[in-house]
Protein backbone atom coordinates (compact mmCIF):
# COMPACT_ATOMS: atom_id res chain seq x y z
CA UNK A 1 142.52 72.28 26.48
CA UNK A 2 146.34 73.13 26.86
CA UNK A 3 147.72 71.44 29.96
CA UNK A 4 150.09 73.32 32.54
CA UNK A 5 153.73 72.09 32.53
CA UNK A 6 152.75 70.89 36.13
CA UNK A 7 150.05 69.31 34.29
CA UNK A 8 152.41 67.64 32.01
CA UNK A 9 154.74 66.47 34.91
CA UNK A 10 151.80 64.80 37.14
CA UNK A 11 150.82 63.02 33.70
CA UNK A 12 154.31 61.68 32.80
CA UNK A 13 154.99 60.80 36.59
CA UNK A 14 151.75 58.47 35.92
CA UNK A 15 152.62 57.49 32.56
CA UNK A 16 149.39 59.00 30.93
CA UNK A 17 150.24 60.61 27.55
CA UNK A 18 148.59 64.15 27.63
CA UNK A 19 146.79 63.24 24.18
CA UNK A 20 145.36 60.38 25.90
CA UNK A 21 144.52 63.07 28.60
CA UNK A 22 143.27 65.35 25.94
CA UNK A 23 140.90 62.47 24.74
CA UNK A 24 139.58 61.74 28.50
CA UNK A 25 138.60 65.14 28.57
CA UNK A 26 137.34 65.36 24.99
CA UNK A 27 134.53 61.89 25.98
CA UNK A 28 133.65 63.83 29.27
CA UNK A 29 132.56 67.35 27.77
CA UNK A 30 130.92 65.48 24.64
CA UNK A 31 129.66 62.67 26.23
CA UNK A 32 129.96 58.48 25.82
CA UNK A 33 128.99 56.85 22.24
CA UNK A 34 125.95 54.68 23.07
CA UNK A 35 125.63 51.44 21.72
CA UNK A 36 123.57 50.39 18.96
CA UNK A 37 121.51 47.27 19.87
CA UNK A 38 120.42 45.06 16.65
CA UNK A 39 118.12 42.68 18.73
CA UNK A 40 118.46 40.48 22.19
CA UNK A 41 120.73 37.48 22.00
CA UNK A 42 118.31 34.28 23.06
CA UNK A 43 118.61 30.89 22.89
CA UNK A 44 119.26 29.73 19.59
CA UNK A 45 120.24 32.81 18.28
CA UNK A 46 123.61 34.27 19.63
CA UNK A 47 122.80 31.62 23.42
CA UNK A 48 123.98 28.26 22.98
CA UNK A 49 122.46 25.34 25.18
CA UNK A 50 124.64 22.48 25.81
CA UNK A 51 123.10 19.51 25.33
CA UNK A 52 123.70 16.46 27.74
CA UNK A 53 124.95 13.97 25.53
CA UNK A 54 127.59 16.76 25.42
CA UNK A 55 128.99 16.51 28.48
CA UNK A 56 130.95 13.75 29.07
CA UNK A 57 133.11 14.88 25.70
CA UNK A 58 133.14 18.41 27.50
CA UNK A 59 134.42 17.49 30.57
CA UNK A 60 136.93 15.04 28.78
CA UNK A 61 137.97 18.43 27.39
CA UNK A 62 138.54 19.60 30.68
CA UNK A 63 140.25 17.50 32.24
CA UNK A 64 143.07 17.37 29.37
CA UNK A 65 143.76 21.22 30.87
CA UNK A 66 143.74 20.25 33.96
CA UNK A 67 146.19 17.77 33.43
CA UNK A 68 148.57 20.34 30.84
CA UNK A 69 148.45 22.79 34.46
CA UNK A 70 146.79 25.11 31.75
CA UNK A 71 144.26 26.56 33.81
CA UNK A 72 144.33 29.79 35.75
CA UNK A 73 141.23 31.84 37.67
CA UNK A 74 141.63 35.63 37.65
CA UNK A 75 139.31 37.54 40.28
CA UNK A 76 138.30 41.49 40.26
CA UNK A 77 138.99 41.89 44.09
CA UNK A 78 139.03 45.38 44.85
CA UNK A 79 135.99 46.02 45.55
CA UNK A 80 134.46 47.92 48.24
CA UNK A 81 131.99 46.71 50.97
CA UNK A 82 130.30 49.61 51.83
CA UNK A 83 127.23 49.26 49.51
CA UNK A 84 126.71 45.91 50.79
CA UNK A 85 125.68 47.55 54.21
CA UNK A 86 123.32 50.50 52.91
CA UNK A 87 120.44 48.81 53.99
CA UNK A 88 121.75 49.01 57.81
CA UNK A 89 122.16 53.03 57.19
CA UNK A 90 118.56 54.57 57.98
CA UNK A 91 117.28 57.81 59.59
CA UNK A 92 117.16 57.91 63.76
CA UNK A 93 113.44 57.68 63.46
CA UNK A 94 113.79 54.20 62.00
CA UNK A 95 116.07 52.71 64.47
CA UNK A 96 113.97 53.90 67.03
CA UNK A 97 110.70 52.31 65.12
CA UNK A 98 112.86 49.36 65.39
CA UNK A 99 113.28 49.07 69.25
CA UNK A 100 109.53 47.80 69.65
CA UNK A 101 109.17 44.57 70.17
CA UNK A 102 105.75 44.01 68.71
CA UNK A 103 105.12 43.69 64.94
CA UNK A 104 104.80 46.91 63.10
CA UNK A 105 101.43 47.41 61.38
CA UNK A 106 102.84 49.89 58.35
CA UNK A 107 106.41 49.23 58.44
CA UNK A 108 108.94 50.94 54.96
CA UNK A 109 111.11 48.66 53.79
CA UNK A 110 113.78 50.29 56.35
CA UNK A 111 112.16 49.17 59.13
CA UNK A 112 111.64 45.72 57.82
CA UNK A 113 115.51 45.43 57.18
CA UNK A 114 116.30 46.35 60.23
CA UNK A 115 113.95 44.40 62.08
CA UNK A 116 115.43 41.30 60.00
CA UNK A 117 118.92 42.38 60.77
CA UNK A 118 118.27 41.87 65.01
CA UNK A 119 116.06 38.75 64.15
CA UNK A 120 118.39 36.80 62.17
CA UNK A 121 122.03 38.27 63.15
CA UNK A 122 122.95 34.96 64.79
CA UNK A 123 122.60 33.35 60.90
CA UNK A 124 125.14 35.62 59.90
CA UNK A 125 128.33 34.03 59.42
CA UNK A 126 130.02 37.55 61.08
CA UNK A 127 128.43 36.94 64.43
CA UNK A 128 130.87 35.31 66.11
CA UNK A 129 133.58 38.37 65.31
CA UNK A 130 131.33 40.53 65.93
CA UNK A 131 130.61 39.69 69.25
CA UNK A 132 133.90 39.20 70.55
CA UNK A 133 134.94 42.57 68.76
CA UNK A 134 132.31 44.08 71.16
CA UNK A 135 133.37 41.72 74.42
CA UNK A 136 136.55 43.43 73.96
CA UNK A 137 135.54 46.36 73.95
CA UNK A 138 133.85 45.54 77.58
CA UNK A 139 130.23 45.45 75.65
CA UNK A 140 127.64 42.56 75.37
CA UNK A 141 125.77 41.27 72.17
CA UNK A 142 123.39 40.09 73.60
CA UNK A 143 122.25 42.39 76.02
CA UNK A 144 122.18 44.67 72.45
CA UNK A 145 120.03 42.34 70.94
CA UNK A 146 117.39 42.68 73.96
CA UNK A 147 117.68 46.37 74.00
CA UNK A 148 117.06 46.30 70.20
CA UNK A 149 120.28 48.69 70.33
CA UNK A 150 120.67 48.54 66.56
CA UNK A 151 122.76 52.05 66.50
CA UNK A 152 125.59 49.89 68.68
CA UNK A 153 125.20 46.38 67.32
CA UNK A 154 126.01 48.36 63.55
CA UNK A 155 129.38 50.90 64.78
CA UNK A 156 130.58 47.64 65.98
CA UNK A 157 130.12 45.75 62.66
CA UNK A 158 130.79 48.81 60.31
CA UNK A 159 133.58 51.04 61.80
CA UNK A 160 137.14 50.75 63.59
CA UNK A 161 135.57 50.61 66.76
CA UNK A 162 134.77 47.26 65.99
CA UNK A 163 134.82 44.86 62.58
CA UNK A 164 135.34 47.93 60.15
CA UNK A 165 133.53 46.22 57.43
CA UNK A 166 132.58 49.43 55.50
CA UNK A 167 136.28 49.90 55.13
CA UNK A 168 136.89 46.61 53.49
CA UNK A 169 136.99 45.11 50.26
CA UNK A 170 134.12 42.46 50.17
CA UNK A 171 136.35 39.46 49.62
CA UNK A 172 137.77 39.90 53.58
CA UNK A 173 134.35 39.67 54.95
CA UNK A 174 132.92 36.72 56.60
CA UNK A 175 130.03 35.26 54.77
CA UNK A 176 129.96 31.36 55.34
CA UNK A 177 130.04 29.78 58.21
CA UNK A 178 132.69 26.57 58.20
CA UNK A 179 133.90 23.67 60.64
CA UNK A 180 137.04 25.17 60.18
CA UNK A 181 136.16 29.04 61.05
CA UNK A 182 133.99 31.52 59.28
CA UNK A 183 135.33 31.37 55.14
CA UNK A 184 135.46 35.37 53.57
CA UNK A 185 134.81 35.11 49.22
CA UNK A 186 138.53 35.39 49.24
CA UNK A 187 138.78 31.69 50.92
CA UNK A 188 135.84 30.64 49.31
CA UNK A 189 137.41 31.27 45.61
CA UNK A 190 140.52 29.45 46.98
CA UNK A 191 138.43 26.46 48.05
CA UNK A 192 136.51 26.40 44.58
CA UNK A 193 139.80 26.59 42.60
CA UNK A 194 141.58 23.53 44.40
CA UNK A 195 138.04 21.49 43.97
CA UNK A 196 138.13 22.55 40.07
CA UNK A 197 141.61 21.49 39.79
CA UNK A 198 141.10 17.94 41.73
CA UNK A 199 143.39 16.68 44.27
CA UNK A 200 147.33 16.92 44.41
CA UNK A 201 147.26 19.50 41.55
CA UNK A 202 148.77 23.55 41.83
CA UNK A 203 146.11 25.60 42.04
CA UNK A 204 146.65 28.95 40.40
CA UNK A 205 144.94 31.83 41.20
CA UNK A 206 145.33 35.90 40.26
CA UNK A 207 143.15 38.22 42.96
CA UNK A 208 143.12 42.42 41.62
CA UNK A 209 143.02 44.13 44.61
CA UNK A 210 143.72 47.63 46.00
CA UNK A 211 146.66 48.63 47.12
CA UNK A 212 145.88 49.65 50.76
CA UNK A 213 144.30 45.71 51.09
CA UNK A 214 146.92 44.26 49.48
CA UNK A 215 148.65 42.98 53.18
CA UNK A 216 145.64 41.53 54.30
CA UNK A 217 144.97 39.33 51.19
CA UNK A 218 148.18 38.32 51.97
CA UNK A 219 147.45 37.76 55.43
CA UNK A 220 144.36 35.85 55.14
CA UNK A 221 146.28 33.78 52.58
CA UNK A 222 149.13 32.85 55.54
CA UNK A 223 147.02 32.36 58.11
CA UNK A 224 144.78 29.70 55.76
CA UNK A 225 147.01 28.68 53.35
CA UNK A 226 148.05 24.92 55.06
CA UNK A 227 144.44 24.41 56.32
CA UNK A 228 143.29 24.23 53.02
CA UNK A 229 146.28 23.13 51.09
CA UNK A 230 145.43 20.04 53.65
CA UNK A 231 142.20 20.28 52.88
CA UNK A 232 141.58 19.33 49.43
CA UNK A 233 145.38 18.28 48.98
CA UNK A 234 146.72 20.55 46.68
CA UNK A 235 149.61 23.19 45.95
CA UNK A 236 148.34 26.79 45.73
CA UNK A 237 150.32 29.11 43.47
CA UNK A 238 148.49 33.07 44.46
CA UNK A 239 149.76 36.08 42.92
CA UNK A 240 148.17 39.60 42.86
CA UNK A 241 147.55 42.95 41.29
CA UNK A 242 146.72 46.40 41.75
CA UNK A 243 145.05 48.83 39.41
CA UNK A 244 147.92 50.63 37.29
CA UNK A 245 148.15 54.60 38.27
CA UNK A 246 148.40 54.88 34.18
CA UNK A 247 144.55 53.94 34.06
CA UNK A 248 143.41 56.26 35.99
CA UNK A 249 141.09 59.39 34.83
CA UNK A 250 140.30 62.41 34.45
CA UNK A 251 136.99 64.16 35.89
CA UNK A 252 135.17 67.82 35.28
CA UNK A 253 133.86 69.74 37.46
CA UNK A 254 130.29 71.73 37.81
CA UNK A 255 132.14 74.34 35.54
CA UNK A 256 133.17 71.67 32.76
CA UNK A 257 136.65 71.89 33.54
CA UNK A 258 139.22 69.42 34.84
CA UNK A 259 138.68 68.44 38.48
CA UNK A 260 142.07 70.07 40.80
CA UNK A 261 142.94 69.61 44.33
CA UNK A 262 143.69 72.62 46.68
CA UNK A 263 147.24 72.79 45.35
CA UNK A 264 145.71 73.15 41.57
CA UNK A 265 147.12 69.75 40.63
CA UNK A 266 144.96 67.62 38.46
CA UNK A 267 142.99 65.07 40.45
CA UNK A 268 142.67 61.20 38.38
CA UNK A 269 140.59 58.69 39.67
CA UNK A 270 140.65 55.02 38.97
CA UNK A 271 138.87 54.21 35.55
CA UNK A 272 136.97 51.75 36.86
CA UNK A 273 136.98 47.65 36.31
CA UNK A 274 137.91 48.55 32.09
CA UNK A 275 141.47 48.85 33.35
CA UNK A 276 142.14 45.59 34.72
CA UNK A 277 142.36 43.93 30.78
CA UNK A 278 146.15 45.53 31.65
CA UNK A 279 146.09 43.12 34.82
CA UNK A 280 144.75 40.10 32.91
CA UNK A 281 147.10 41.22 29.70
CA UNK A 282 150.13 40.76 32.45
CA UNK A 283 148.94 37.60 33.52
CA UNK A 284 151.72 34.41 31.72
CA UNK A 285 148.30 32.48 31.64
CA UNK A 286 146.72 30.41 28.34
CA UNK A 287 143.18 29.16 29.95
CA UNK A 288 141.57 32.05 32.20
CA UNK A 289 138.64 31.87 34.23
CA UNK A 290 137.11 34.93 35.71
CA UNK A 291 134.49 35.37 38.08
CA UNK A 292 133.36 38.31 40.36
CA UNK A 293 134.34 37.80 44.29
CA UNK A 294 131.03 37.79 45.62
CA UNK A 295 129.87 34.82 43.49
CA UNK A 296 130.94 32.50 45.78
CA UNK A 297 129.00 29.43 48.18
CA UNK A 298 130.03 27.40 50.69
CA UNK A 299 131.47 23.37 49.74
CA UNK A 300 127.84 22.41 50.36
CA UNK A 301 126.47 23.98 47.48
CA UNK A 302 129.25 24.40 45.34
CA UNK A 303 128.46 21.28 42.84
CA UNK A 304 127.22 24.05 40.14
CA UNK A 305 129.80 26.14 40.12
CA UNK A 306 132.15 23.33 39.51
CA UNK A 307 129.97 21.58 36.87
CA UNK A 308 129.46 24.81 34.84
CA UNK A 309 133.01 25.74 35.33
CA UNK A 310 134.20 22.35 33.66
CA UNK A 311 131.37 22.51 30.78
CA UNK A 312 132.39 26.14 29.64
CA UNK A 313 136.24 25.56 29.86
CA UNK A 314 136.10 22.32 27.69
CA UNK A 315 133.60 24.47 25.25
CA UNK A 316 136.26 26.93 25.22
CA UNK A 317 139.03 24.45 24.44
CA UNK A 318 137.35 22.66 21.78
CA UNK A 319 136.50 25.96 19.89
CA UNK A 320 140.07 26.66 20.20
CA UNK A 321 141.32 23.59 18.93
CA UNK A 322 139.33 23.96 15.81
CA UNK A 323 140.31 27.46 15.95
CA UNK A 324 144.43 27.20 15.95
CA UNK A 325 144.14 24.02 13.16
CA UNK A 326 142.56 26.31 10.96
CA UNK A 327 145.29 28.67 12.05
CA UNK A 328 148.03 26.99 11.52
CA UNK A 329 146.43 25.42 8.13
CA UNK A 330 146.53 29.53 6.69
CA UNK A 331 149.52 29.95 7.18
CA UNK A 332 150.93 27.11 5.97
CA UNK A 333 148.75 26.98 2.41
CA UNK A 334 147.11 30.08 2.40
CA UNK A 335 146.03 29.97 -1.15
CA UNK A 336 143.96 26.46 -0.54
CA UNK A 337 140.52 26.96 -1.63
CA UNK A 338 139.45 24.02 0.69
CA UNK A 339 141.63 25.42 3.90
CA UNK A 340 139.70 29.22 3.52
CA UNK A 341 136.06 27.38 3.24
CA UNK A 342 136.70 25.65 6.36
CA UNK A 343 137.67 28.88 8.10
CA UNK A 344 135.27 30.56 6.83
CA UNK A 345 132.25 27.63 7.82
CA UNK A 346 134.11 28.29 11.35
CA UNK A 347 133.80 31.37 11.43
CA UNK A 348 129.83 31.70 9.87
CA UNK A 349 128.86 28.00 11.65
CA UNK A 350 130.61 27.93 14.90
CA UNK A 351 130.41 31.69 15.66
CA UNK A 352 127.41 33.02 14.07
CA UNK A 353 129.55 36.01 11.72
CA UNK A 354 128.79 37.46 8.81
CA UNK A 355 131.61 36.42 6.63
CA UNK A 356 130.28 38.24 3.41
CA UNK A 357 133.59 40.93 4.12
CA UNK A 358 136.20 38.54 4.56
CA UNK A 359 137.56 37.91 0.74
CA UNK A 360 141.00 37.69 1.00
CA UNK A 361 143.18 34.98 3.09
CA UNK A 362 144.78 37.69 4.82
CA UNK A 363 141.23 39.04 5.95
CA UNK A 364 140.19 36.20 6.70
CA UNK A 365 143.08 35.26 9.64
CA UNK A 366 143.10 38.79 10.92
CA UNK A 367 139.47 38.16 11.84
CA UNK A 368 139.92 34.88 12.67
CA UNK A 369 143.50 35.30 14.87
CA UNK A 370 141.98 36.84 18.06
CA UNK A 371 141.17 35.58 22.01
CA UNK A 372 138.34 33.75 22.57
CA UNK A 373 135.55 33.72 25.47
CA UNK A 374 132.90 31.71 26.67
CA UNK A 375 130.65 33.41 28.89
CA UNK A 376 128.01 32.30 30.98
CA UNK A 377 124.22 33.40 31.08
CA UNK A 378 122.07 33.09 33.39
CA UNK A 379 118.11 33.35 32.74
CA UNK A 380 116.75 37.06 33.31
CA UNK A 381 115.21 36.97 36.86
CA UNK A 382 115.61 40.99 37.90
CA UNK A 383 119.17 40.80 38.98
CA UNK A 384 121.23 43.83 38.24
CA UNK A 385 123.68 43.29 35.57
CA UNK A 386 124.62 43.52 31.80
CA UNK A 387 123.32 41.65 29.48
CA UNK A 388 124.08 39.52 25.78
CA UNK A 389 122.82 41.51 22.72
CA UNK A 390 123.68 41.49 18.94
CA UNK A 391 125.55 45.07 18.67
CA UNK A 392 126.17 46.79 15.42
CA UNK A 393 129.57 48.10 15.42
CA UNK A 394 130.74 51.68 13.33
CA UNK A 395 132.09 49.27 10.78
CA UNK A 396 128.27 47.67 10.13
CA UNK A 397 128.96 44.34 11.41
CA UNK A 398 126.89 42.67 13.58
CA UNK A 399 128.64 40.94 16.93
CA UNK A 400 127.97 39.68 20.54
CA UNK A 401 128.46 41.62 22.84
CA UNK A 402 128.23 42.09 26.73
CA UNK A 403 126.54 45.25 27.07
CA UNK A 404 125.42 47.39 30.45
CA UNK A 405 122.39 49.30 30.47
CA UNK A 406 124.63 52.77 31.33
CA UNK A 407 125.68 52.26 27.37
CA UNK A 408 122.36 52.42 25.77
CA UNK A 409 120.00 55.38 24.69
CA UNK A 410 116.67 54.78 26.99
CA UNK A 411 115.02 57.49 25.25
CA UNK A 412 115.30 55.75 21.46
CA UNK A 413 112.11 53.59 21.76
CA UNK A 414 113.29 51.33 19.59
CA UNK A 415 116.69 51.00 21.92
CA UNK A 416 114.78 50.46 24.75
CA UNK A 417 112.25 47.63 23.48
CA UNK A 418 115.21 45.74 22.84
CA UNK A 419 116.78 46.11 26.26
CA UNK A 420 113.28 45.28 27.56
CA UNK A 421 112.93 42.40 25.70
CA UNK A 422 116.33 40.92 26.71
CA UNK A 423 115.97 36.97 28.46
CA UNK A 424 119.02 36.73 29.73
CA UNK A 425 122.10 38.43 32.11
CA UNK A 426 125.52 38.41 32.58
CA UNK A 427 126.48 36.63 36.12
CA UNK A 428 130.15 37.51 35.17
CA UNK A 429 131.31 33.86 34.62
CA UNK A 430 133.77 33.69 31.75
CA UNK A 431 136.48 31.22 30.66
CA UNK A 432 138.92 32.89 28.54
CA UNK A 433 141.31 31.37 25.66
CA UNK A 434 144.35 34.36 25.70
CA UNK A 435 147.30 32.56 23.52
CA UNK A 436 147.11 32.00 19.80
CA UNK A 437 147.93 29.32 17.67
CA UNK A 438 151.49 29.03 18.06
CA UNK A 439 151.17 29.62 22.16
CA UNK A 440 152.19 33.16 22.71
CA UNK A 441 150.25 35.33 24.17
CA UNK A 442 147.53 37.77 22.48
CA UNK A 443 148.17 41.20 23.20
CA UNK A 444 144.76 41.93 24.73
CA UNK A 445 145.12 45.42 24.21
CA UNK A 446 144.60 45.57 20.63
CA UNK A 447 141.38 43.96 21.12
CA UNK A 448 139.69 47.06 23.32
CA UNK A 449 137.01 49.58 21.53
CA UNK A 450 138.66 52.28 22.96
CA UNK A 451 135.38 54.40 22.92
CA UNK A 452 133.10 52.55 24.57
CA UNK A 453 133.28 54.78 27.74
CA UNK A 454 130.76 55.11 30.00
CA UNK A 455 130.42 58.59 31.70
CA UNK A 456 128.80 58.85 34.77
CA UNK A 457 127.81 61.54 37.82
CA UNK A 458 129.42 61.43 40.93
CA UNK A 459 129.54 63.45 44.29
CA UNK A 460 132.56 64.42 46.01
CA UNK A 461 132.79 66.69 49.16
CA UNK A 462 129.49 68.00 48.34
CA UNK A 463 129.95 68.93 44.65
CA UNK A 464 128.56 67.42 41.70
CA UNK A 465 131.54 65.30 39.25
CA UNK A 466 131.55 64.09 35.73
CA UNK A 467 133.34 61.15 35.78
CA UNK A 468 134.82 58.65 33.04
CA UNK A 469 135.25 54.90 33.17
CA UNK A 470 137.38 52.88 30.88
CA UNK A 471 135.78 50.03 28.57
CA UNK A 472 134.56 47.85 31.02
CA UNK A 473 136.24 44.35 31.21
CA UNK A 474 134.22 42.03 29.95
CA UNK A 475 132.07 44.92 27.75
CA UNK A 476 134.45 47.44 25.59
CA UNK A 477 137.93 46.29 26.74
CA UNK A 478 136.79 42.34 24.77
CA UNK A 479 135.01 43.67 22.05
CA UNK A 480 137.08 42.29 19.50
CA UNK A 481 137.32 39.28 20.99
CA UNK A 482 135.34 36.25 19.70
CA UNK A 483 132.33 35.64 21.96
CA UNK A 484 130.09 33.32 22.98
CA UNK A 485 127.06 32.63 25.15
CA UNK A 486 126.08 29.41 26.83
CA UNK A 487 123.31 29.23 29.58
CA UNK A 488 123.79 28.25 32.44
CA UNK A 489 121.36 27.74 35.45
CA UNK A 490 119.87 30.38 38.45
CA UNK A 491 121.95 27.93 41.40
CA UNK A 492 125.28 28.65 39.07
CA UNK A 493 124.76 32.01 40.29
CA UNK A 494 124.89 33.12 43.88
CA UNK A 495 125.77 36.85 44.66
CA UNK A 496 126.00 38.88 47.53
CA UNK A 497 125.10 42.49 47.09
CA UNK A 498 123.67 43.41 50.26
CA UNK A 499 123.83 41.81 53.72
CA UNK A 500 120.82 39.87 53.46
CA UNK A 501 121.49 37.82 50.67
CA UNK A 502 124.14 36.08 53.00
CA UNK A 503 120.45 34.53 54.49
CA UNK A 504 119.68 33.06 51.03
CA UNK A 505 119.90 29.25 51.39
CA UNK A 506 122.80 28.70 48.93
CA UNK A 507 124.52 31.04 51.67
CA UNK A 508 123.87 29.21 54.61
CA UNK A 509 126.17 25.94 55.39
């Protein structure tokens, strides 16, 4: 397609190269690459389990971070709450169902939500806001509650009226209840990073978030920061990020052709969470741990997020270590026969590559010279979420890789035996190693396969989108890092998706 000279302008204004624009378009009318599954990753082959007697020399490993102020946690943010509340959204003829007080002999699944909703609103960690929000407003909770007024009781949680929580990112909400006032994922993720880092340390933390929130992260920071700096006795150093305009993407219409506004200027939409490896490539950090914002518990229950936290960092860091001698040993005597076996024993032991291609000392440290990650999995129990597979790249090698069902052919039987056959899922708990050998920084963007988009269908006033999303973060955008796998346990993992999971036990103070 030849773009306007409008066209070009918007572009440029965004810095978005038209070829780059060219090749959005390009992916969208000829649709994503799937990826080619070689078998499952399971325990012993491509999932490491750490072994106890391992532990103490892990956390040892750990704590020598800690102490170097090495240590950063980088959180995806942004994200909206209002699929957390589709279970409240049901037809008139369901709320009504609802208003009976005695027990429903056929009840859907609605019903039963809602019903659950009125029963157990007081657990909710919300309830407190939301029933001054409606005192305010000259209206009483609980005379709601007995008229089983469920259209009421959810405008005043949902929209401006009252809480607006379907306008918020999830990290604002209130999920845990706490002696010192109801704790959102935001304050939660504050409260786990200063009991990571131990007491009288700075606590450094990164949030993504979108640029509308932005002033009430900011906000909620102020108004909590010397509670909990008292708290658990520490320094807290919290910067932020929004999603760069120069990600953003392209979508096609029902006709095939580029998606315009009413003034026939191009309309971009963010390329999903593939675009924040520019966020975490901005970041001046060296040990990175990332973890989604709803994967959060109260202090209670927070012992296995900590203890898996400290086993997969000092993992990371003594892979690394090996990682940069061997490093630093190429370069200095390339030509040793001895130096290149041990590289090469790294690289086929420690990481599980085929090192039949790498010949040559220069080769070999190319392959070798790149970030490193450590990612969490979590036993496959039916939660949504990609999972760790052996994936054959377009150059024939065989690598882990973090893969999301959206990138795999269903209809290839043999495709989909191996998805159904997969044990384990990503909970999106990752420690990162971002600075090579000599300290600097990796430039994470070299590191991205640039074409493993995932194209997906999307309505928008009423008509039907093809839409493009970049790499995502921890699937395309790292898949030349070096990976690895380590299990960890279900109570490592704790996320909120809808409103009811904030009634799981690990949820409840």
């Amino acid at each position: 397609m030849n773009f306007t000279a409008e066209d070009l302008q918007q572009l440029e204004a965004l810095e978005i190269k038209s070829s780059k624009a060219g090749r959005q378009l390009a992916w969208l009318r000829s649709g994503q690459l799937d990826i080619k599954l070689e078998r499952c990753c399971t325990v012993d082959d491509g999932i490491t389990q750490l072994q106890p007697e391992s532990h103490a020399y892990l956390y040892k490993a750990f704590d020598s971070v800690i102490a170097a102020g090495r240590l950063r946690r980088f959180v995806p943010a942004s994200g909206a709450a209002s699929r957390m509340f589709s279970p409240l959204h049901a037809e008139r003829a369901v709320f009504d169902a609802c208003r009976a007080v005695e027990p429903l002999t056929e009840a859907s699944q609605a019903e039963l939500n809602l019903r659950r909703f009125l029963d157990e609103i007081e657990a909710f960690a919300f309830y407190p806001d939301l029933n001054n929000a409606m005192a305010e407003d000259g209206q009483d909770l609980q005379q709601a509650l007995t008229d089983r007024d469920l259209p009421l009781i959810i405008r005043y949680l949902l929209e401006p009226c009252g809480l607006s929580y379907s306008r918020l990112p999830k990290g604002l909400l209130a999920f845990h209840a706490a002696v010192d006032g109801a704790r959102t994922p935001f304050i939660e993720h504050l409260a786990e990073a200063a009991l990571l880092n131990g007491l009288d340390g700075v606590v450094r933390l990164h949030f993504t978030v979108s640029a509308e929130h932005l002033e009430l992260f900011k906000a909620q920071f102020a108004a909590w920061q010397e509670t909990l700096a008292a708290a658990y006795g520490c320094h807290f150093e919290v910067s932020y990020s929004t999603q760069k305009a120069s990600t953003d993407t392209l979508a096609l219409d029902a006709k095939d052709q580029p998606l315009r506004d009413s003034e026939d200027r191009l309309v971009l939409r963010p390329g999903g969470h593939g675009a924040l490896i520019k966020n975490l490539n901005d970041l001046s950090g060296d040990i990175v741990l990332i973890r989604n914002i709803d994967n959060v518990v109260p202090d209670v229950h927070k012992e296995a997020n900590l203890t898996w936290a400290k086993l997969l960092t000092g993992y990371l860091v003594t892979l690394q270590e090996e990682q940069h001698a061997l490093l630093k040993a190429l370069h200095d005597h390339p030509e040793d026969p001895m130096t290149r076996e041990l590289a090469v024993c790294f690289l086929g032991d420690r990481l599980q590559l085929d090192v039949s291609l790498y010949d040559d000392s220069q080769t070999l440290r190319d392959k070798l010279d790149r970030p490193i990650r450590v990612c969490g999995m979590v036993p496959n129990s039916g939660e949504p979420g990609g999972g760790p597979f052996w994936v054959r790249g377009s150059d024939g090698r065989v690598t882990r890789q973090i893969v999301e069902g959206a990138q795999i052919d269903k209809s290839d039987p043999e495709q989909a035996k191996i998805l159904a056959g997969s044990t384990h899922f990503n909970p999106v708990d990752m420690v990162c190693g971002v600075s090579d050998w000599r300290g600097r920084p990796y430039d994470l963007n070299r590191f991205v396969d640039e074409d493993a988009v995932i194209i997906t269908s999307k309505r928008m006033e009423g008509q039907e989108l093809k839409v493009l999303e970049l790499p995502g973060l921890w699937n395309g955008a790292m898949a030349g890092w070096h990976t690895l796998f380590v299990e960890i346990p279900p109570e490592a993992f704790n996320p909120v998706k809808t409103v009811f999971d904030l009634l799981r036990p690990a949820h409840q103070a």
